[in-house]
C-alpha atoms as a PDB file:
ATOM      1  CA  UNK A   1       5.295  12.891   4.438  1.00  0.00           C
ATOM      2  CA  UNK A   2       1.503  13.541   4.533  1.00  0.00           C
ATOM      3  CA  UNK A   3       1.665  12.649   8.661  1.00  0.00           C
ATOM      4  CA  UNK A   4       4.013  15.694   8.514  1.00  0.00           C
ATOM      5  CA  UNK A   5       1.828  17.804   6.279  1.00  0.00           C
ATOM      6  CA  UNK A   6      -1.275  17.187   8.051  1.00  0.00           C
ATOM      7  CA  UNK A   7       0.439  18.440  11.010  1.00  0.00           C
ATOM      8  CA  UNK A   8       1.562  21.380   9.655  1.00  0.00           C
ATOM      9  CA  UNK A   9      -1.910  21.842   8.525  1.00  0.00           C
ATOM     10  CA  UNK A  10      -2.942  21.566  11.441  1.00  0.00           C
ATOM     11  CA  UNK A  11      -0.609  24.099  13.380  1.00  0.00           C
ATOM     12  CA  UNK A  12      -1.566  26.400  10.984  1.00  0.00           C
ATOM     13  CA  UNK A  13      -5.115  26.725  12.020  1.00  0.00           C
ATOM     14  CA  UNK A  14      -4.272  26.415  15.140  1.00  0.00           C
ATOM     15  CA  UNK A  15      -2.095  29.382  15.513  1.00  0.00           C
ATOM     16  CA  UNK A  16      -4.684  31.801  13.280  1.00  0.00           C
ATOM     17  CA  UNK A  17      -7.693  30.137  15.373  1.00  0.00           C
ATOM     18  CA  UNK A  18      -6.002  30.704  18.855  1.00  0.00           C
ATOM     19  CA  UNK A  19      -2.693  31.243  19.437  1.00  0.00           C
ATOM     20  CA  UNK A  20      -2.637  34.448  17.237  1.00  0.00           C
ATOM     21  CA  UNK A  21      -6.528  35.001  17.201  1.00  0.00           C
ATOM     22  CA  UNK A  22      -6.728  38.603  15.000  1.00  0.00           C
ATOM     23  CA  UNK A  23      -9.380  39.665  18.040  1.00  0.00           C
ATOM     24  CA  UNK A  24      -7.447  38.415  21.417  1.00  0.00           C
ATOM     25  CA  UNK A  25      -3.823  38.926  20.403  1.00  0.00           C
ATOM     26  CA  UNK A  26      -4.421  42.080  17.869  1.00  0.00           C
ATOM     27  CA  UNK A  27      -7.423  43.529  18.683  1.00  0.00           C
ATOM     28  CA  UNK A  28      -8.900  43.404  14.804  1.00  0.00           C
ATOM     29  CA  UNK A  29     -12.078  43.378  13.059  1.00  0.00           C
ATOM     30  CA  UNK A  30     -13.935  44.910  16.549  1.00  0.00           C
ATOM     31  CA  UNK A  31     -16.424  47.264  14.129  1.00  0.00           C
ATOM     32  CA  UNK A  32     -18.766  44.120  13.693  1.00  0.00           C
ATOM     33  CA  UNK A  33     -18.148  43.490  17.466  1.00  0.00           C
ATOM     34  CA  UNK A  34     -20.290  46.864  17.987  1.00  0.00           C
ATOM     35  CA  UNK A  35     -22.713  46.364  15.147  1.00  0.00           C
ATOM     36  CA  UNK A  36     -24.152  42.586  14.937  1.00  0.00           C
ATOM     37  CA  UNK A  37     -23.253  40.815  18.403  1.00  0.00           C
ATOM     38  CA  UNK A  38     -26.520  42.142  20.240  1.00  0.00           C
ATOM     39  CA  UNK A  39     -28.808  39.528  18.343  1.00  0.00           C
ATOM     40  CA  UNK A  40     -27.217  35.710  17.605  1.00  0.00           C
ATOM     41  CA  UNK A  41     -29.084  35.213  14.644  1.00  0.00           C
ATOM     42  CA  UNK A  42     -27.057  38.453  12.946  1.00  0.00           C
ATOM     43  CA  UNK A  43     -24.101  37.084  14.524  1.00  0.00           C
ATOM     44  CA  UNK A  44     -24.205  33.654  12.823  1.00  0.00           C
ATOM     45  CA  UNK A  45     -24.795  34.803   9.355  1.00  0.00           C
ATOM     46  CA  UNK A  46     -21.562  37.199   9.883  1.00  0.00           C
ATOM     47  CA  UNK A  47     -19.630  35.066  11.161  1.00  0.00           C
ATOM     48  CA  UNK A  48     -20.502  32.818   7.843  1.00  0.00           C
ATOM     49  CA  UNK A  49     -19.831  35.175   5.432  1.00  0.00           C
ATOM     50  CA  UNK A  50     -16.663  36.120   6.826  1.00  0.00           C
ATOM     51  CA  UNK A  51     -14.807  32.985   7.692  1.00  0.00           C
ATOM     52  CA  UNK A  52     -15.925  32.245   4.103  1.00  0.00           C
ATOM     53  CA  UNK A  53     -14.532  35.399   2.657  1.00  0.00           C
ATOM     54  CA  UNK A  54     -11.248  35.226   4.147  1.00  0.00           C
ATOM     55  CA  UNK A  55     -10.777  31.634   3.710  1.00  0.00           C
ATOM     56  CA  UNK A  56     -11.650  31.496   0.122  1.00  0.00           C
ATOM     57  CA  UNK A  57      -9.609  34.788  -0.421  1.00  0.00           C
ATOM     58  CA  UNK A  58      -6.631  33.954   0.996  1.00  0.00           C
ATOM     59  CA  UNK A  59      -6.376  30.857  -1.240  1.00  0.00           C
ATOM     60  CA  UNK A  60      -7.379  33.042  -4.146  1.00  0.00           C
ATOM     61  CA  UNK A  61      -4.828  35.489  -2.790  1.00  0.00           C
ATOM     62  CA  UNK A  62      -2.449  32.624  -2.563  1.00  0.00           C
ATOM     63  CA  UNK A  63      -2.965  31.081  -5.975  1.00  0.00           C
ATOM     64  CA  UNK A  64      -2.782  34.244  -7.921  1.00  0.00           C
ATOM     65  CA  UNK A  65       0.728  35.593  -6.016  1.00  0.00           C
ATOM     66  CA  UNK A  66       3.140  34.492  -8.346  1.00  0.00           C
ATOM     67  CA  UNK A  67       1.796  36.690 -11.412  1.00  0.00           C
ATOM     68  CA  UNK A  68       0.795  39.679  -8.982  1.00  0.00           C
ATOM     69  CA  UNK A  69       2.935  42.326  -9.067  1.00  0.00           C
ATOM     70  CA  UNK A  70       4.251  43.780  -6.084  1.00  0.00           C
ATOM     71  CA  UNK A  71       3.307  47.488  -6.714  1.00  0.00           C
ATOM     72  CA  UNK A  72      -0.695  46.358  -7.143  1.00  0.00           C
ATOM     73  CA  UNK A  73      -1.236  43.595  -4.684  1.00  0.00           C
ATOM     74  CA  UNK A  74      -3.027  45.362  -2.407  1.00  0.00           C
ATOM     75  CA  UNK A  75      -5.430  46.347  -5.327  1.00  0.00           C
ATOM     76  CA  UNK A  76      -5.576  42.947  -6.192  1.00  0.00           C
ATOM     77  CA  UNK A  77      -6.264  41.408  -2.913  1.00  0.00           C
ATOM     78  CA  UNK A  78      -9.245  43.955  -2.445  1.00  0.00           C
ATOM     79  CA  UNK A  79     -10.624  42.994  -5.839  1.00  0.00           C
ATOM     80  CA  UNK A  80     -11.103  39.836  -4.690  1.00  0.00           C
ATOM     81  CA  UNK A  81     -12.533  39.849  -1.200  1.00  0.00           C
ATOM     82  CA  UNK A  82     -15.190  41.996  -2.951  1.00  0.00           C
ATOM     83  CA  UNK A  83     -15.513  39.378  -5.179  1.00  0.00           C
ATOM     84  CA  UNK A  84     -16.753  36.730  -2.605  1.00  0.00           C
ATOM     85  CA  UNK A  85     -18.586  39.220  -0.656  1.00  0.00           C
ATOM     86  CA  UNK A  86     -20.535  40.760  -3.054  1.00  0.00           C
ATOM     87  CA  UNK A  87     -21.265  36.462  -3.549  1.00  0.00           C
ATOM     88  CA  UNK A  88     -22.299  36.627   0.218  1.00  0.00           C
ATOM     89  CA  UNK A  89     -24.289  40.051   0.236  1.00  0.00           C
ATOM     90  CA  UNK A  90     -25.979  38.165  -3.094  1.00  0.00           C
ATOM     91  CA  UNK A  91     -26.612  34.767  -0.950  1.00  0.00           C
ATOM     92  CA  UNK A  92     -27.888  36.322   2.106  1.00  0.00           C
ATOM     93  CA  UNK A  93     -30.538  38.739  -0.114  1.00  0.00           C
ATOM     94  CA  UNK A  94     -31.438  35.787  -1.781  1.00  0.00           C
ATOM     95  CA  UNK A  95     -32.315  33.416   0.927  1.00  0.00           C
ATOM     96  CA  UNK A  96     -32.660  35.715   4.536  1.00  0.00           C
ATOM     97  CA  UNK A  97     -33.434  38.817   3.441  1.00  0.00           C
ATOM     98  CA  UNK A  98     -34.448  39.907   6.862  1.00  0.00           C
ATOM     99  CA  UNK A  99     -31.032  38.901   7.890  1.00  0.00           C
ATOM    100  CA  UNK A 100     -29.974  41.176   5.060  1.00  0.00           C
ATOM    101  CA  UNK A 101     -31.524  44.623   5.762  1.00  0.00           C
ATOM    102  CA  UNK A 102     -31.025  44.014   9.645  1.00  0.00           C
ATOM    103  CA  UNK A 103     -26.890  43.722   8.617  1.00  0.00           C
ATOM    104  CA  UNK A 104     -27.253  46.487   6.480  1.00  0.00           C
ATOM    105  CA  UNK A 105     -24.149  48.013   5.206  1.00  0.00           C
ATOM    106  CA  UNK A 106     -21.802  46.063   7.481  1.00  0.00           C
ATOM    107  CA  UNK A 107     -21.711  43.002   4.918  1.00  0.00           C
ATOM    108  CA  UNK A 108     -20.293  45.256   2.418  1.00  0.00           C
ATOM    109  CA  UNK A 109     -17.634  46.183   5.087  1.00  0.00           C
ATOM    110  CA  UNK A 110     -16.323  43.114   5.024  1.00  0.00           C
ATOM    111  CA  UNK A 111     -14.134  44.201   2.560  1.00  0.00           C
ATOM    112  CA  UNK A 112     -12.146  46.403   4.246  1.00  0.00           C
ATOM    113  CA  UNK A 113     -11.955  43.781   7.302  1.00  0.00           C
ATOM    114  CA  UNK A 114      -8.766  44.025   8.742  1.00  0.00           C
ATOM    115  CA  UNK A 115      -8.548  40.174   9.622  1.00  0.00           C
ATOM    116  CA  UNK A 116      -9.248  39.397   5.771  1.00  0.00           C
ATOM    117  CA  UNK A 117      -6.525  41.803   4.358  1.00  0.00           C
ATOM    118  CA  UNK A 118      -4.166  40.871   7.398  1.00  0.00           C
ATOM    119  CA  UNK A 119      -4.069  37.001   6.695  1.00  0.00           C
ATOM    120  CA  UNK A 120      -3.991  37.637   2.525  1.00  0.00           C
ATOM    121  CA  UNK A 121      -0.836  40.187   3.132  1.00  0.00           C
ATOM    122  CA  UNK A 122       0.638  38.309   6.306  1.00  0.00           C
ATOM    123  CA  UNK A 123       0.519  34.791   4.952  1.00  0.00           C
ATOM    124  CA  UNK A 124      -1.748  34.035   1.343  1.00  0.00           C
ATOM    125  CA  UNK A 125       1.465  36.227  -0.162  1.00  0.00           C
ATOM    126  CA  UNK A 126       4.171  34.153   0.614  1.00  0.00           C
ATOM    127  CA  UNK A 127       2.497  30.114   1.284  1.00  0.00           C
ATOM    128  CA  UNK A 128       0.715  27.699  -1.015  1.00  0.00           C
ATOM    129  CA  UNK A 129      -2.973  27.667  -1.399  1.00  0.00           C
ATOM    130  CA  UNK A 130      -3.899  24.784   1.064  1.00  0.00           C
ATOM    131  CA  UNK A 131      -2.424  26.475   3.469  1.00  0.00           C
ATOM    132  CA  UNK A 132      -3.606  30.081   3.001  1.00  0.00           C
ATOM    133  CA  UNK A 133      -7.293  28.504   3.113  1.00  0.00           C
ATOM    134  CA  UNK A 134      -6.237  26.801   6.296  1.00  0.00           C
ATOM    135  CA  UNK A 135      -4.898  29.507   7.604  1.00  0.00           C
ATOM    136  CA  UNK A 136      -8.116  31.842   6.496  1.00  0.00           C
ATOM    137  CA  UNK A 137      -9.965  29.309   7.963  1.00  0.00           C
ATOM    138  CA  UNK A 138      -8.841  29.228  10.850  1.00  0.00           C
ATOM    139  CA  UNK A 139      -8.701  32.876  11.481  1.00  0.00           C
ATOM    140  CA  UNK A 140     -12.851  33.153  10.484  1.00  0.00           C
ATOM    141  CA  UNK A 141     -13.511  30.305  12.767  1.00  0.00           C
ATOM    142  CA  UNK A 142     -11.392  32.232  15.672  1.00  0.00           C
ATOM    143  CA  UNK A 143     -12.669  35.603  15.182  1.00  0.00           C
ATOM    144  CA  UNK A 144     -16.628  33.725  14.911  1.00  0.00           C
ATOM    145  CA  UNK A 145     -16.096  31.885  18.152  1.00  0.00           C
ATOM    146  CA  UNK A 146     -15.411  35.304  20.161  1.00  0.00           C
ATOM    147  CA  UNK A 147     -18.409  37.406  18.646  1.00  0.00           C
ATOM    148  CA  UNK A 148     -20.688  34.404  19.486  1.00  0.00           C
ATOM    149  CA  UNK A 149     -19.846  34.146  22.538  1.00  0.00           C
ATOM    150  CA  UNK A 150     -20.900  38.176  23.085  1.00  0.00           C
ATOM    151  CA  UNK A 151     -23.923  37.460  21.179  1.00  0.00           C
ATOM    152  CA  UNK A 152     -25.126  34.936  23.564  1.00  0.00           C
ATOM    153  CA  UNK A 153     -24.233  36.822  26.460  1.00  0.00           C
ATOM    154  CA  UNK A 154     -25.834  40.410  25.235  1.00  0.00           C
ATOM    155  CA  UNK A 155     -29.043  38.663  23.515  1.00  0.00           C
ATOM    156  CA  UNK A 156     -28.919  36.780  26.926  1.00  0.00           C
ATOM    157  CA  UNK A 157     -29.206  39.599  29.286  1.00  0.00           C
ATOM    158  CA  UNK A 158     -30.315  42.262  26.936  1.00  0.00           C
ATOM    159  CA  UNK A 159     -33.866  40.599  25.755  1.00  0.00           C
ATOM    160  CA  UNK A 160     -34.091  37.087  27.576  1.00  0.00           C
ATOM    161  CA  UNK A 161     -33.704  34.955  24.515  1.00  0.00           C
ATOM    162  CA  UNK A 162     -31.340  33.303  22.345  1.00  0.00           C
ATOM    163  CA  UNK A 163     -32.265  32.744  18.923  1.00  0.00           C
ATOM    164  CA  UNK A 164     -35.462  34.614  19.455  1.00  0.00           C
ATOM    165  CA  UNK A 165     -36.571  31.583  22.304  1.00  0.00           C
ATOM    166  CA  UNK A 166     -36.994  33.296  25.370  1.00  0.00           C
ATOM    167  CA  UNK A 167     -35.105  31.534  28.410  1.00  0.00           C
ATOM    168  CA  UNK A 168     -35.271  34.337  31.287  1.00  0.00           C
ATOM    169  CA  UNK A 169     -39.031  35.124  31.673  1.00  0.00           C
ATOM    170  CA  UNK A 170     -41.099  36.086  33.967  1.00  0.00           C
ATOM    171  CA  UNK A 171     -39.184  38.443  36.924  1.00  0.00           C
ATOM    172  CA  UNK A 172     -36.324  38.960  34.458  1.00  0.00           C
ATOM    173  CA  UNK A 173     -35.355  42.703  34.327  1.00  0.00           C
ATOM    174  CA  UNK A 174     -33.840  43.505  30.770  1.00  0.00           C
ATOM    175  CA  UNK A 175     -30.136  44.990  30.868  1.00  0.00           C
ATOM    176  CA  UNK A 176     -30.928  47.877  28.293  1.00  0.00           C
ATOM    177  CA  UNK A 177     -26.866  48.536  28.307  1.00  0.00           C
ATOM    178  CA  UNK A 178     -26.393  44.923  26.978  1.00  0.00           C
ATOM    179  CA  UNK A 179     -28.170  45.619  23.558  1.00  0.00           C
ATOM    180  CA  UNK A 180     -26.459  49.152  23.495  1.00  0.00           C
ATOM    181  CA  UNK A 181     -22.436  49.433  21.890  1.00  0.00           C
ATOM    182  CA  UNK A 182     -21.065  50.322  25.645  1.00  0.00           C
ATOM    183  CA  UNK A 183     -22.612  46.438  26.495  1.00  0.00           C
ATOM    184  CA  UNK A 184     -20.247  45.265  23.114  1.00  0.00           C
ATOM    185  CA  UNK A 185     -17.176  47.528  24.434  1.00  0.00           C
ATOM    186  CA  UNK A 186     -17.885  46.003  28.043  1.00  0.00           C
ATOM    187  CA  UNK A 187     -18.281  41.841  26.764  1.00  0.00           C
ATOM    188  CA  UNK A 188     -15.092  42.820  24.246  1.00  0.00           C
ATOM    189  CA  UNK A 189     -13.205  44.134  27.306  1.00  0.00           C
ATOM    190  CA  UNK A 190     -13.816  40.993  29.555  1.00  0.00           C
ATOM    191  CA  UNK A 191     -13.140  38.488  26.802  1.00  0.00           C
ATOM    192  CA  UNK A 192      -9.801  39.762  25.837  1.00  0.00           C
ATOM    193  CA  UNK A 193      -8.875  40.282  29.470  1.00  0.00           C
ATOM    194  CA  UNK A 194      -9.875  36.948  30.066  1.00  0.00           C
ATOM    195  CA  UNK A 195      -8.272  35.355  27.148  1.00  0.00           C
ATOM    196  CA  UNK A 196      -4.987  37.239  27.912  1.00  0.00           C
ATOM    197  CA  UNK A 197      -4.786  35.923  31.708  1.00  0.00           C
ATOM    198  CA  UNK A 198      -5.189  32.752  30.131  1.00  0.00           C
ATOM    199  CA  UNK A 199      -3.016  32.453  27.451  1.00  0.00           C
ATOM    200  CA  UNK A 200       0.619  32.850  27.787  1.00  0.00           C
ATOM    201  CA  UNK A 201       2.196  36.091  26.107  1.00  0.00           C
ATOM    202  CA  UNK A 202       4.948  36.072  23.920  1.00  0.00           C
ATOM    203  CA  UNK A 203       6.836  37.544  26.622  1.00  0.00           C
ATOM    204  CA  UNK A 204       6.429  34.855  28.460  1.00  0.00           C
ATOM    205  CA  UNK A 205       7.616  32.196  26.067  1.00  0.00           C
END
């Protein structure tokens, strides 16, 4: 019985993490795509606070469903994914405040993510806890693994570094574009196209 579980589990994440990533397969959550993804060191703390907003509010999500009524879930679910990321906004003033102020107003957005309320509507609403977190987890884990990959690219090309170390010197002729949002809409673009060719539509199951 728990062999069975943990593989359950485990298909769980799997599916929200890549076989129904919110970015590749739904195009969600792209705002933060355009705003953070031109330096790393935004991108990581992002990625942080939102894989653990929705993980932590779809078990909350999940835990609370049986005495939420129907006509004020949506309420309810918003309530609390501003509950954890007003814990987040708290964290990240307390301990990076540079990282703060350069995130600005796009931590507070994290409310209205559409990957967060997706996964609490979509699955916390109807499945256990364990599985909602799972499930949340997996989907904040997915969507982090696609805006750090532009990240690198764009801080890459766009000032030379990555993670403020500089690793194309000398001759190295700084792609302005890359650190603009038509170098996020271009990366976005070639990672979904890319991820498409290589993962097999539902079509073709």
């Amino acid at each position: 019985m728990a062999d069975a579980r943990q593989k359950k589990l485990g298909a769980v994440f799997l599916d929200s993490f890549w076989r129904d990533n919110a970015i590749f397969r739904q195009i969600l959550g792209i705002c933060s795509t355009l705003a953070v993804t031109n330096l790393v060191v935004n991108t990581v703390f992002m990625c942080l606070g939102l894989t653990f907003a929705t993980a932590m509010s779809s078990a909350t999500v999940s835990a609370l469903r049986a005495y939420t009524p129907k006509r004020v879930r949506m309420m309810v679910q918003t309530l609390v994914i501003a509950a954890y990321v007003i814990i987040i906004d708290i964290v990240l003033k307390a301990y990076v405040p540079t990282v703060s102020k350069a995130l600005g107003p796009y931590v507070g957005l994290i409310i209205t993510n559409c990957i967060i309320m997706g996964r609490c509507e979509a699955f916390a609403g109807s499945n256990p806890p364990r599985p909602s977190f799972v499930d949340g987890l997996g989907s904040g884990l997915g969507y982090s693994v696609v805006l750090l990959a532009i990240a690198v690219v764009r801080e890459l090309l766009g000032f030379g570094t990555i993670l403020g170390f500089t690793v194309l010197g000398g001759t190295w002729t700084r792609w302005t574009i890359m650190v603009m949002p038509a170098g996020a809409f271009f990366m976005l673009g070639l990672m979904i196209w890319l991820a498409r060719w290589a993962l097999p539509t539902q079509e073709k199951e």
